[in-house]
C-alpha atoms as a PDB file:
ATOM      1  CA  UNK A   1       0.000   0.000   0.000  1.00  0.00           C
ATOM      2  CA  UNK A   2       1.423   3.759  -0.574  1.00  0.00           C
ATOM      3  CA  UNK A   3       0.717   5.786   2.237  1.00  0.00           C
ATOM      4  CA  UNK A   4      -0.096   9.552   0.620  1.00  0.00           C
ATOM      5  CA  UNK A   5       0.292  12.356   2.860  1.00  0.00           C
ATOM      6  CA  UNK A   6      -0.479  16.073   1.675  1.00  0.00           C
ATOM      7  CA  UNK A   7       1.124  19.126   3.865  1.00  0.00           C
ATOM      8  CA  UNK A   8      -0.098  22.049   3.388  1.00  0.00           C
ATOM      9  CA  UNK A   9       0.142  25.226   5.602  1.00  0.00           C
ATOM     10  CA  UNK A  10      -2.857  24.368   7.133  1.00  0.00           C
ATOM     11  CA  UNK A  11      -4.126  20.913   6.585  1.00  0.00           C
ATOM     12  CA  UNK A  12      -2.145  17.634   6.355  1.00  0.00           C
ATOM     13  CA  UNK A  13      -4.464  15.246   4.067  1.00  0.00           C
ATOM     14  CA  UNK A  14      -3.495  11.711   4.108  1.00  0.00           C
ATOM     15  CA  UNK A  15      -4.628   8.880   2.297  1.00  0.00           C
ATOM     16  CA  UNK A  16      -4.219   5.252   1.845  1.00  0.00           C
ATOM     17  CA  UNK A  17      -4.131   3.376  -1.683  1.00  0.00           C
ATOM     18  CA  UNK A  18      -3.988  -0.104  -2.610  1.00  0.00           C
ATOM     19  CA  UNK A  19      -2.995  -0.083  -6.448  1.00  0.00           C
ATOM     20  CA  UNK A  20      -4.830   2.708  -7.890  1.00  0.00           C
ATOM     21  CA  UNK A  21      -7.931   1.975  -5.400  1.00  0.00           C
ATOM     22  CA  UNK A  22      -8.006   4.836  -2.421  1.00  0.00           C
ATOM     23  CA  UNK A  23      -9.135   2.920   0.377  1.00  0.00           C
ATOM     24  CA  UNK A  24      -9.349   5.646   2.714  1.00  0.00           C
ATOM     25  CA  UNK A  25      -8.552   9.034   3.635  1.00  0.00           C
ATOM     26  CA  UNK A  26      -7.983  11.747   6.623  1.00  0.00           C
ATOM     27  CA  UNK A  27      -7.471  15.364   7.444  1.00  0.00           C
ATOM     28  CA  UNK A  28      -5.013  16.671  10.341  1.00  0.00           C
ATOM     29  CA  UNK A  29      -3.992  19.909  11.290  1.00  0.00           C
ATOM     30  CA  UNK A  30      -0.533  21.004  10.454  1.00  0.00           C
ATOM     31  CA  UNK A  31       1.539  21.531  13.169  1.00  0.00           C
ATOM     32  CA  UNK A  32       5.271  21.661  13.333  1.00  0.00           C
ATOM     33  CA  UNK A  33       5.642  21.192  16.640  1.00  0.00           C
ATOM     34  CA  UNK A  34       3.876  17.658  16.625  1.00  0.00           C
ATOM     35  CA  UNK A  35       6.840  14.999  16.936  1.00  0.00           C
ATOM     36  CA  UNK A  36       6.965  12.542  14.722  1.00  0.00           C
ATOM     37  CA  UNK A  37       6.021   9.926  17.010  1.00  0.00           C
ATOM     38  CA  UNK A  38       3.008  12.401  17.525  1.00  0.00           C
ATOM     39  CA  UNK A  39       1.646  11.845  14.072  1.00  0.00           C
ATOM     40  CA  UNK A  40       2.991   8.682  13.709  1.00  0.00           C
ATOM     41  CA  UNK A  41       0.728   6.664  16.786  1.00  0.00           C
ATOM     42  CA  UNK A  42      -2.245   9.412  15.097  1.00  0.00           C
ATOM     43  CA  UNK A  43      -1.957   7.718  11.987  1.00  0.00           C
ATOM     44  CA  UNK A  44      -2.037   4.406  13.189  1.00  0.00           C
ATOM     45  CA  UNK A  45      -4.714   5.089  15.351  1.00  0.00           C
ATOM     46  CA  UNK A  46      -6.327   6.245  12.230  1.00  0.00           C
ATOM     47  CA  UNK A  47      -5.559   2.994  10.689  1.00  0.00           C
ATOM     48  CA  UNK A  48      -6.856   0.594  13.357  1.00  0.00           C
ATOM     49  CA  UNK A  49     -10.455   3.208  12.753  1.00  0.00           C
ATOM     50  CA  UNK A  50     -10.264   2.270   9.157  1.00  0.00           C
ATOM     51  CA  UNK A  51      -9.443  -1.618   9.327  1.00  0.00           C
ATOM     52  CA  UNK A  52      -6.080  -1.277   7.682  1.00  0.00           C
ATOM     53  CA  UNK A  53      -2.845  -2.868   8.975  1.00  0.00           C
ATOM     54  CA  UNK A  54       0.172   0.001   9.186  1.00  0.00           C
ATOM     55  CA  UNK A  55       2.604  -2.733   8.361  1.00  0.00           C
ATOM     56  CA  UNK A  56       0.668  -3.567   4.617  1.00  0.00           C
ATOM     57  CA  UNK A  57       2.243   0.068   3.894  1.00  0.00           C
ATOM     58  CA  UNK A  58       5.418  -0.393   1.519  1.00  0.00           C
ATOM     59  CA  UNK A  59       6.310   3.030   0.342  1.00  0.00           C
ATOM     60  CA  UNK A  60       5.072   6.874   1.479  1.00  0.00           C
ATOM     61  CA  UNK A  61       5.146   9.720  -1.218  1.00  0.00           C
ATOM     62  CA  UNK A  62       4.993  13.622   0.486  1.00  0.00           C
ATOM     63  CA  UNK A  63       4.821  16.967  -1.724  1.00  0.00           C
ATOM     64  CA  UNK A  64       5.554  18.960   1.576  1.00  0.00           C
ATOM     65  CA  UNK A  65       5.445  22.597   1.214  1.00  0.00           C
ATOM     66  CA  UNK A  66       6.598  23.169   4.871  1.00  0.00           C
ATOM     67  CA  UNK A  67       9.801  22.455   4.890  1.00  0.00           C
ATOM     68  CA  UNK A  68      10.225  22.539   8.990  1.00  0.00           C
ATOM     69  CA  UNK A  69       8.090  19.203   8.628  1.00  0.00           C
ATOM     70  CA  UNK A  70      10.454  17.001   6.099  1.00  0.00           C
ATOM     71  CA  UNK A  71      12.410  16.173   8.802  1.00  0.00           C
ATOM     72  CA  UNK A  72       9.337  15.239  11.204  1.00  0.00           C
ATOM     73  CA  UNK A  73       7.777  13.367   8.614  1.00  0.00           C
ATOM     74  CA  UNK A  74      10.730  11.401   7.509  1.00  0.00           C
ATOM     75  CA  UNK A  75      11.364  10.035  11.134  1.00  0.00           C
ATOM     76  CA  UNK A  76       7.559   8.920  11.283  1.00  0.00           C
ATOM     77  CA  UNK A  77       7.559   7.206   7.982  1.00  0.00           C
ATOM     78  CA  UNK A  78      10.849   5.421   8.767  1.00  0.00           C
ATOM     79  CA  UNK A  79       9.906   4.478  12.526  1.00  0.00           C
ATOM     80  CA  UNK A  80       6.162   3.425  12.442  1.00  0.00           C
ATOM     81  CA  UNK A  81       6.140   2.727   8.414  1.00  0.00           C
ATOM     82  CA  UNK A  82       9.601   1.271   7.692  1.00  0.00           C
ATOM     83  CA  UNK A  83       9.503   3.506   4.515  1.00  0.00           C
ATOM     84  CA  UNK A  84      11.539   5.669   2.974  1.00  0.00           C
ATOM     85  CA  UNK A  85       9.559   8.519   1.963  1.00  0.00           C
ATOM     86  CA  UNK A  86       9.527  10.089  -1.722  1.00  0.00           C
ATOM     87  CA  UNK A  87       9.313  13.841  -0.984  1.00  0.00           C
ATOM     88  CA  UNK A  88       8.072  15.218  -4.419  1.00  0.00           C
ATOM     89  CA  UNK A  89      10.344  18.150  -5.814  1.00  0.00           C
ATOM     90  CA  UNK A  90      13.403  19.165  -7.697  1.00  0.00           C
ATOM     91  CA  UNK A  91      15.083  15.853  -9.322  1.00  0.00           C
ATOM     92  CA  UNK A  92      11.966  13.540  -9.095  1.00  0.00           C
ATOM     93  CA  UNK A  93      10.649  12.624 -12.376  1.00  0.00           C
ATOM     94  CA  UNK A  94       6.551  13.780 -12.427  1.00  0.00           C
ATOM     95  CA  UNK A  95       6.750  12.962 -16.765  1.00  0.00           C
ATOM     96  CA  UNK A  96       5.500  16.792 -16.743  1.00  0.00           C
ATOM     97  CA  UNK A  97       7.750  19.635 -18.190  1.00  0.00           C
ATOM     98  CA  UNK A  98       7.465  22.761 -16.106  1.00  0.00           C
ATOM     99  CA  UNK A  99       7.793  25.745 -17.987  1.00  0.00           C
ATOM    100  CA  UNK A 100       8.205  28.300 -14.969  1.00  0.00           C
ATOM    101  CA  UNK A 101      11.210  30.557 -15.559  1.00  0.00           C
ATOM    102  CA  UNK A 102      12.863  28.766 -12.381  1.00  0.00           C
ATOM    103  CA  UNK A 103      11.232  25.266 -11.796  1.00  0.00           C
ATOM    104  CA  UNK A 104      12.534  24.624  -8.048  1.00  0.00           C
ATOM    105  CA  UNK A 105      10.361  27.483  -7.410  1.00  0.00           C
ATOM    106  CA  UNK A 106       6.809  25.857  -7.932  1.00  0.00           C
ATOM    107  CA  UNK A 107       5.522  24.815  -4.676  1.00  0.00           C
ATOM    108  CA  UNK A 108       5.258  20.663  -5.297  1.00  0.00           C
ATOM    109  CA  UNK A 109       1.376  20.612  -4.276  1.00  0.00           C
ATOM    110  CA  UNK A 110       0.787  22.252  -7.851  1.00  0.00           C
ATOM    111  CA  UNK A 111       2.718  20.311  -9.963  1.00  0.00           C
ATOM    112  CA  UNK A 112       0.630  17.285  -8.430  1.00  0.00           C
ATOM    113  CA  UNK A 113      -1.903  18.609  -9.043  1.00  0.00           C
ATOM    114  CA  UNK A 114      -1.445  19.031 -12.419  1.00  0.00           C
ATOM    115  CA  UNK A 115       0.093  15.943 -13.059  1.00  0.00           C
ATOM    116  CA  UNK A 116      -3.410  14.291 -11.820  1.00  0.00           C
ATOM    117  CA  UNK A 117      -5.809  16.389 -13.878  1.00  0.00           C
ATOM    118  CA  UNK A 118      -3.865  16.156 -17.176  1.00  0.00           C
ATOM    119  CA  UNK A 119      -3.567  12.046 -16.314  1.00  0.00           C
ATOM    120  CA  UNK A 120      -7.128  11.955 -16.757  1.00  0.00           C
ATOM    121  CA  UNK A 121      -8.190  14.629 -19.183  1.00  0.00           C
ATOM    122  CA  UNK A 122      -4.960  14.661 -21.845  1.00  0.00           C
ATOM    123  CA  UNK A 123      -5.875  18.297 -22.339  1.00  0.00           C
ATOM    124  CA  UNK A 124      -5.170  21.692 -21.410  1.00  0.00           C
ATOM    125  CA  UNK A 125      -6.089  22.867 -18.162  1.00  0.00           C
ATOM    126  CA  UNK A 126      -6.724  25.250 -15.479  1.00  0.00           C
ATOM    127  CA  UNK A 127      -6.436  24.135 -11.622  1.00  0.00           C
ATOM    128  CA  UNK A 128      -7.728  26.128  -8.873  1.00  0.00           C
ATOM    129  CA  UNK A 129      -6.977  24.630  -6.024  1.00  0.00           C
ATOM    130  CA  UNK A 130      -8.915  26.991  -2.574  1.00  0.00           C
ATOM    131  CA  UNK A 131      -5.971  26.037   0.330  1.00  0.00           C
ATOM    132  CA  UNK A 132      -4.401  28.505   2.549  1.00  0.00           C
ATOM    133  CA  UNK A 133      -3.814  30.147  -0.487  1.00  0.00           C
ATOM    134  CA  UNK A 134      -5.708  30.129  -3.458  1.00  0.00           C
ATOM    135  CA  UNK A 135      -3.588  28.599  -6.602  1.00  0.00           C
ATOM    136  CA  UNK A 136      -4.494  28.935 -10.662  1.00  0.00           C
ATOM    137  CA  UNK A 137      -2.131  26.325 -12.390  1.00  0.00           C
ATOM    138  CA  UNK A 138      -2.201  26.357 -16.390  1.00  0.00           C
ATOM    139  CA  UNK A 139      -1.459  22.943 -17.700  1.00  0.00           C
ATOM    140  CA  UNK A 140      -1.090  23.236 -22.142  1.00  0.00           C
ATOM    141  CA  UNK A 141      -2.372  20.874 -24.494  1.00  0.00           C
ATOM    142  CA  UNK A 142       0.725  19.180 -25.075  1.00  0.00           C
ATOM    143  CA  UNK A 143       1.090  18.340 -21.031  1.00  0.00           C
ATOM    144  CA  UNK A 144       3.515  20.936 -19.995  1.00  0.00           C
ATOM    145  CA  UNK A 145       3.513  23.051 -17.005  1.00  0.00           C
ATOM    146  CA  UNK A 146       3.067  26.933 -18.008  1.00  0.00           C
ATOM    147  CA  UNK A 147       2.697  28.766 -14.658  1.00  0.00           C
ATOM    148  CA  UNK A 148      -0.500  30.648 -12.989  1.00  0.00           C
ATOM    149  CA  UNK A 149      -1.320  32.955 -10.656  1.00  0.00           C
ATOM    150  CA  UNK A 150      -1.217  33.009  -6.491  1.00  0.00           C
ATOM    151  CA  UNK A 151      -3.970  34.402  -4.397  1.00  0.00           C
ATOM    152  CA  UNK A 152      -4.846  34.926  -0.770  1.00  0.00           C
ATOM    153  CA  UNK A 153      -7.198  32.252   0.366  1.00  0.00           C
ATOM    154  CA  UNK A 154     -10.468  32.328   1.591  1.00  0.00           C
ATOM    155  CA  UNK A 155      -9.906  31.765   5.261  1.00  0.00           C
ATOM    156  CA  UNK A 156      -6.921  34.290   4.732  1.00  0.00           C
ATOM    157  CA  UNK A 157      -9.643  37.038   3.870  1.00  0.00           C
ATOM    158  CA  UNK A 158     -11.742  36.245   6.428  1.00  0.00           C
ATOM    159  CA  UNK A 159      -8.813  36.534   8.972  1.00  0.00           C
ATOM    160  CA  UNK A 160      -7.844  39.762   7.570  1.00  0.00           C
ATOM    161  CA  UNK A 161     -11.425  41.786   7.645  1.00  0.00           C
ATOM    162  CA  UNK A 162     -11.961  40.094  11.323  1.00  0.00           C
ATOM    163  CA  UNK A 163      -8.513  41.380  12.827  1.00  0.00           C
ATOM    164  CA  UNK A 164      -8.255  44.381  10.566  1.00  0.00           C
ATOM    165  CA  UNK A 165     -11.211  45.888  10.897  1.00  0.00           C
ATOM    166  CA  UNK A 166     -12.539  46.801  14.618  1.00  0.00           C
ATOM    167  CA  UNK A 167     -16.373  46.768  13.811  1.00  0.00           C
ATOM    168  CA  UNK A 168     -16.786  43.356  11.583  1.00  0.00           C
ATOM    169  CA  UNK A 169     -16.981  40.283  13.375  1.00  0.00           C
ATOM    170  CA  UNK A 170     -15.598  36.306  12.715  1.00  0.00           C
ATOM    171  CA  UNK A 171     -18.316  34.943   9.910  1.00  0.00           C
ATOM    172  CA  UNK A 172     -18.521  31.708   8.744  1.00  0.00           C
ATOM    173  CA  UNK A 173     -18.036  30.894   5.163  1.00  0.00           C
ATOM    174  CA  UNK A 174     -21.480  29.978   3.374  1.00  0.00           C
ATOM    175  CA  UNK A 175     -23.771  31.540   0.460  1.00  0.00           C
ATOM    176  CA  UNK A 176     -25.904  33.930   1.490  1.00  0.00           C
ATOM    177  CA  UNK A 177     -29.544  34.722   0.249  1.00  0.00           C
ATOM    178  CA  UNK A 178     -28.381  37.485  -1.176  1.00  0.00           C
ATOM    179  CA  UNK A 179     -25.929  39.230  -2.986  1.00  0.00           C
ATOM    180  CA  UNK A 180     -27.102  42.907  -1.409  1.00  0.00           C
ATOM    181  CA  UNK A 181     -26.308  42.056   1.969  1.00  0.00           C
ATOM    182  CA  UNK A 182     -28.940  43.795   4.478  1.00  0.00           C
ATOM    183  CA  UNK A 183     -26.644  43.037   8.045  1.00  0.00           C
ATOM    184  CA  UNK A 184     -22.924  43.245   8.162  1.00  0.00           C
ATOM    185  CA  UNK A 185     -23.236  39.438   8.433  1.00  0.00           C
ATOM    186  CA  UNK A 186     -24.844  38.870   5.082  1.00  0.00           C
ATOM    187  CA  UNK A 187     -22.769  41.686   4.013  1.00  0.00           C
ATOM    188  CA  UNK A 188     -19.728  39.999   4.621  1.00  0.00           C
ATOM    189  CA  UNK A 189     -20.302  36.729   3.438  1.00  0.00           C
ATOM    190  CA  UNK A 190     -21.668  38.068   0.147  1.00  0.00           C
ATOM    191  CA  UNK A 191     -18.643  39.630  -0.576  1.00  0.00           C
ATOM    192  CA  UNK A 192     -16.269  36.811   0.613  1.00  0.00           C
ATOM    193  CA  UNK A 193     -18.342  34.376  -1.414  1.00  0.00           C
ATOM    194  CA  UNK A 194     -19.214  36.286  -4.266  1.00  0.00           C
ATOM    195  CA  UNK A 195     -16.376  37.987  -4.408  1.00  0.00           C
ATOM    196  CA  UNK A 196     -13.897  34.990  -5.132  1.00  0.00           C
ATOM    197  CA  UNK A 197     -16.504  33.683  -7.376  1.00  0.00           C
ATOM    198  CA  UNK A 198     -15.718  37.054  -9.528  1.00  0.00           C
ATOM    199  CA  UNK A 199     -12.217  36.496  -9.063  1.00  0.00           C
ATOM    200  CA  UNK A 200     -11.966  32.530  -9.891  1.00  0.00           C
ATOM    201  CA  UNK A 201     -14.007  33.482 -13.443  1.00  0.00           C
ATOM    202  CA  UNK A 202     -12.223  36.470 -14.216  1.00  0.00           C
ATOM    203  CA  UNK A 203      -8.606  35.173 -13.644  1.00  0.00           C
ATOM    204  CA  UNK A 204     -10.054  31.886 -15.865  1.00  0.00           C
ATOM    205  CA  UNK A 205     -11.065  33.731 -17.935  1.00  0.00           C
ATOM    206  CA  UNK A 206      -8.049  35.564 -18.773  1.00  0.00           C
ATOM    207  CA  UNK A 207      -5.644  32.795 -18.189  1.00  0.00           C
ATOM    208  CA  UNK A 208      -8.054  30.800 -21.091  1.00  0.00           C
ATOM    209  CA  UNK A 209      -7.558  33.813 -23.047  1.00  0.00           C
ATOM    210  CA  UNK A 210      -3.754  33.763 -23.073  1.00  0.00           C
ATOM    211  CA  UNK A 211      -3.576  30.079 -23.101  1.00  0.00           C
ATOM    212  CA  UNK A 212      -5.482  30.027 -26.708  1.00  0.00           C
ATOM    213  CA  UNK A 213      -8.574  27.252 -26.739  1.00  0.00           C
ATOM    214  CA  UNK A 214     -11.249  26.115 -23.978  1.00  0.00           C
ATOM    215  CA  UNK A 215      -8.991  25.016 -21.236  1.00  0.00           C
ATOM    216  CA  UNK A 216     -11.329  22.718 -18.740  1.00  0.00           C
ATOM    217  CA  UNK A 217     -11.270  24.325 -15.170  1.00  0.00           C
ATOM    218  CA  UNK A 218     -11.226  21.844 -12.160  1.00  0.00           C
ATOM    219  CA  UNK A 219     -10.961  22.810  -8.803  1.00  0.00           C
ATOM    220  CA  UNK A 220     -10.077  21.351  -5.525  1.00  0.00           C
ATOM    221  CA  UNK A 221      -9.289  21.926  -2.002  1.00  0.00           C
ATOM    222  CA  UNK A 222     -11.964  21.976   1.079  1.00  0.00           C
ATOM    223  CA  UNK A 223     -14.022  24.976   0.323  1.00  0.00           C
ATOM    224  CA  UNK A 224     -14.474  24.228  -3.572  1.00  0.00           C
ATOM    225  CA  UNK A 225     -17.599  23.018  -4.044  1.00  0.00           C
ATOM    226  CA  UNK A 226     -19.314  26.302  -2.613  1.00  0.00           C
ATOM    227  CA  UNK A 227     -17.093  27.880  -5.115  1.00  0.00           C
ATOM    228  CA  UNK A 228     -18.030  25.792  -7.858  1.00  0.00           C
ATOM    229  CA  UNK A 229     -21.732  25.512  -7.143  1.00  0.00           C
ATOM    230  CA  UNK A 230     -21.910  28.723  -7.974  1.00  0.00           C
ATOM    231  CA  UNK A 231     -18.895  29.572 -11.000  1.00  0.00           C
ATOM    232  CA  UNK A 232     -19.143  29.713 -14.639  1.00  0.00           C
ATOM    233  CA  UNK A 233     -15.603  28.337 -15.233  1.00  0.00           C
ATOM    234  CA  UNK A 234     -15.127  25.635 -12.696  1.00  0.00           C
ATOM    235  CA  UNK A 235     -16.759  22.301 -14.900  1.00  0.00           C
ATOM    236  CA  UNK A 236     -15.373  19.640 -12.362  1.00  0.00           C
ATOM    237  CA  UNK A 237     -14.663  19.736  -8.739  1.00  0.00           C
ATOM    238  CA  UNK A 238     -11.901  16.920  -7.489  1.00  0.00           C
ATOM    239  CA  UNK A 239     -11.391  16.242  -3.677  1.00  0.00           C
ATOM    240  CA  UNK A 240      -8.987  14.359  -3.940  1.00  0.00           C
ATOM    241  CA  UNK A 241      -6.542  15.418  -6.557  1.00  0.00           C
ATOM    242  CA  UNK A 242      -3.513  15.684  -5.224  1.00  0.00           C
ATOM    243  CA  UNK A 243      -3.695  12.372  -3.368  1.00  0.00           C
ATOM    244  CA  UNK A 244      -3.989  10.825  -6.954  1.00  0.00           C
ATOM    245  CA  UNK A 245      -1.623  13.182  -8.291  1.00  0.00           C
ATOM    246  CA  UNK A 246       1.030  11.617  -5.709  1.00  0.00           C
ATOM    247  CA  UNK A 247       0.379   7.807  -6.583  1.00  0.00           C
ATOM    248  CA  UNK A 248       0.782   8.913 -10.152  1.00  0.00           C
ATOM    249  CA  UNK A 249       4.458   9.885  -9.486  1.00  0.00           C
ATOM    250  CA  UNK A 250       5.052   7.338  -6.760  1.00  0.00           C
ATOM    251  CA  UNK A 251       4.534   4.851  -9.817  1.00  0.00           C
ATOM    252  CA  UNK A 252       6.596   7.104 -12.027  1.00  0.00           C
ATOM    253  CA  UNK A 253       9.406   6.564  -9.998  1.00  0.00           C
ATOM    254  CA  UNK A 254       9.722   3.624  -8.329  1.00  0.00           C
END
């Protein structure tokens, strides 16, 4: 079984496939000051939950953009997975040119990303993936990696009106009934939802534009289906991307 595991800033997703089946997966907050024995007897514990035997685990595959955690997560896979983990960047063959003027400098999460959504599709692309920030990833027809654009997230935004302006209060993230807001509540959430509706079509849009063609749009990431369920440009929304994006180069370079 390869053992999948996802860092992000804020989340760790993890998941657990048996060939190309995922049998199961989990979500975890990121911490770097969890040992790794801390997420190591987590994980197992998340096993036993699941029915799945630690031990059936033969290889772990990690696009880690927290670099404090490599380190952690190396020690747990070695210690309670007697694996050697694959951690996804510079030197590790994804079969996916990247065309960014300075490769090493695409956060590893994206490229996987990719890599899974052209797998499937074999045409060009547009990712949006809504994490702690909010990623546009332009894939061509011919499977290469072209670049995108990097936006705050959505839980980012909400942070920032909360703690930088005195009157508005903490809001949860959901669609209003409205678009004209008539409380600062409904107010804000209109904007917040609305508003990166806007910005996911527009920057589609334009990126679509440049890219020549009808690039097909999927998203992914924990807040994407409110997106989605309400975008022109998002056709496909894909929980799990990047978990199949990482067994996809697991197999590419074993």
């Amino acid at each position: 079984m390869l053992l999948a595991v996802d860092v992000g800033n804020t989340n760790i997703t993890v998941g657990v496939f048996e060939a190309d089946k995922l049998r199961d997966q989990w979500r975890m907050e990121t911490s770097s000051r969890k040992t790794a024995d801390e997420y190591g007897i987590l994980l197992t514990q998340m096993f036993a939950h699941s029915g799945l035997e630690p031990r059936g685990v033969d290889a772990v595959a990690v696009p880690s953009v927290v670099p404090p955690m490599q380190l952690t997560l190396r020690t747990m896979a070695q210690r309670y997975f007697r694996s050697e983990p694959l951690f996804v960047g510079p030197g590790i063959r994804t079969g996916m040119p990247v065309l960014y003027d300075n490769p090493a400098e695409v956060g590893a999460d994206r490229v996987v990303n990719a890599v899974a959504a052209y797998e499937r599709t074999k045409s060009s692309l547009i990712i949006v993936d809504f994490g702690t920030a909010t990623t546009f990833d332009a894939v061509s027809q011919r499977g290469e990696y072209l670049g995108g654009s990097i936006c705050p997230g959505i839980s980012i935004s909400m942070d920032a009106l909360f703690l930088s302006a005195s009157k508005l209060p903490r809001v949860e993230f959901k669609r209003p009934d409205r678009v004209v807001g008539r409380n600062t509540v409904a107010s804000m959430q209109s904007g917040l939802v609305y508003g990166y509706v806007g910005l996911v079509d527009g920057l589609c849009a334009r990126m679509a534009a440049e890219m020549g063609g009808r690039p097909k749009v999927i998203a992914t990431g924990g807040l994407a289906p409110l997106i989605a369920s309400e975008s022109q440009a998002i056709a496909e929304v894909d929980e799990f991307l990047t978990l199949e994006g990482l067994r996809i180069i697991h197999e590419r370079n074993r």
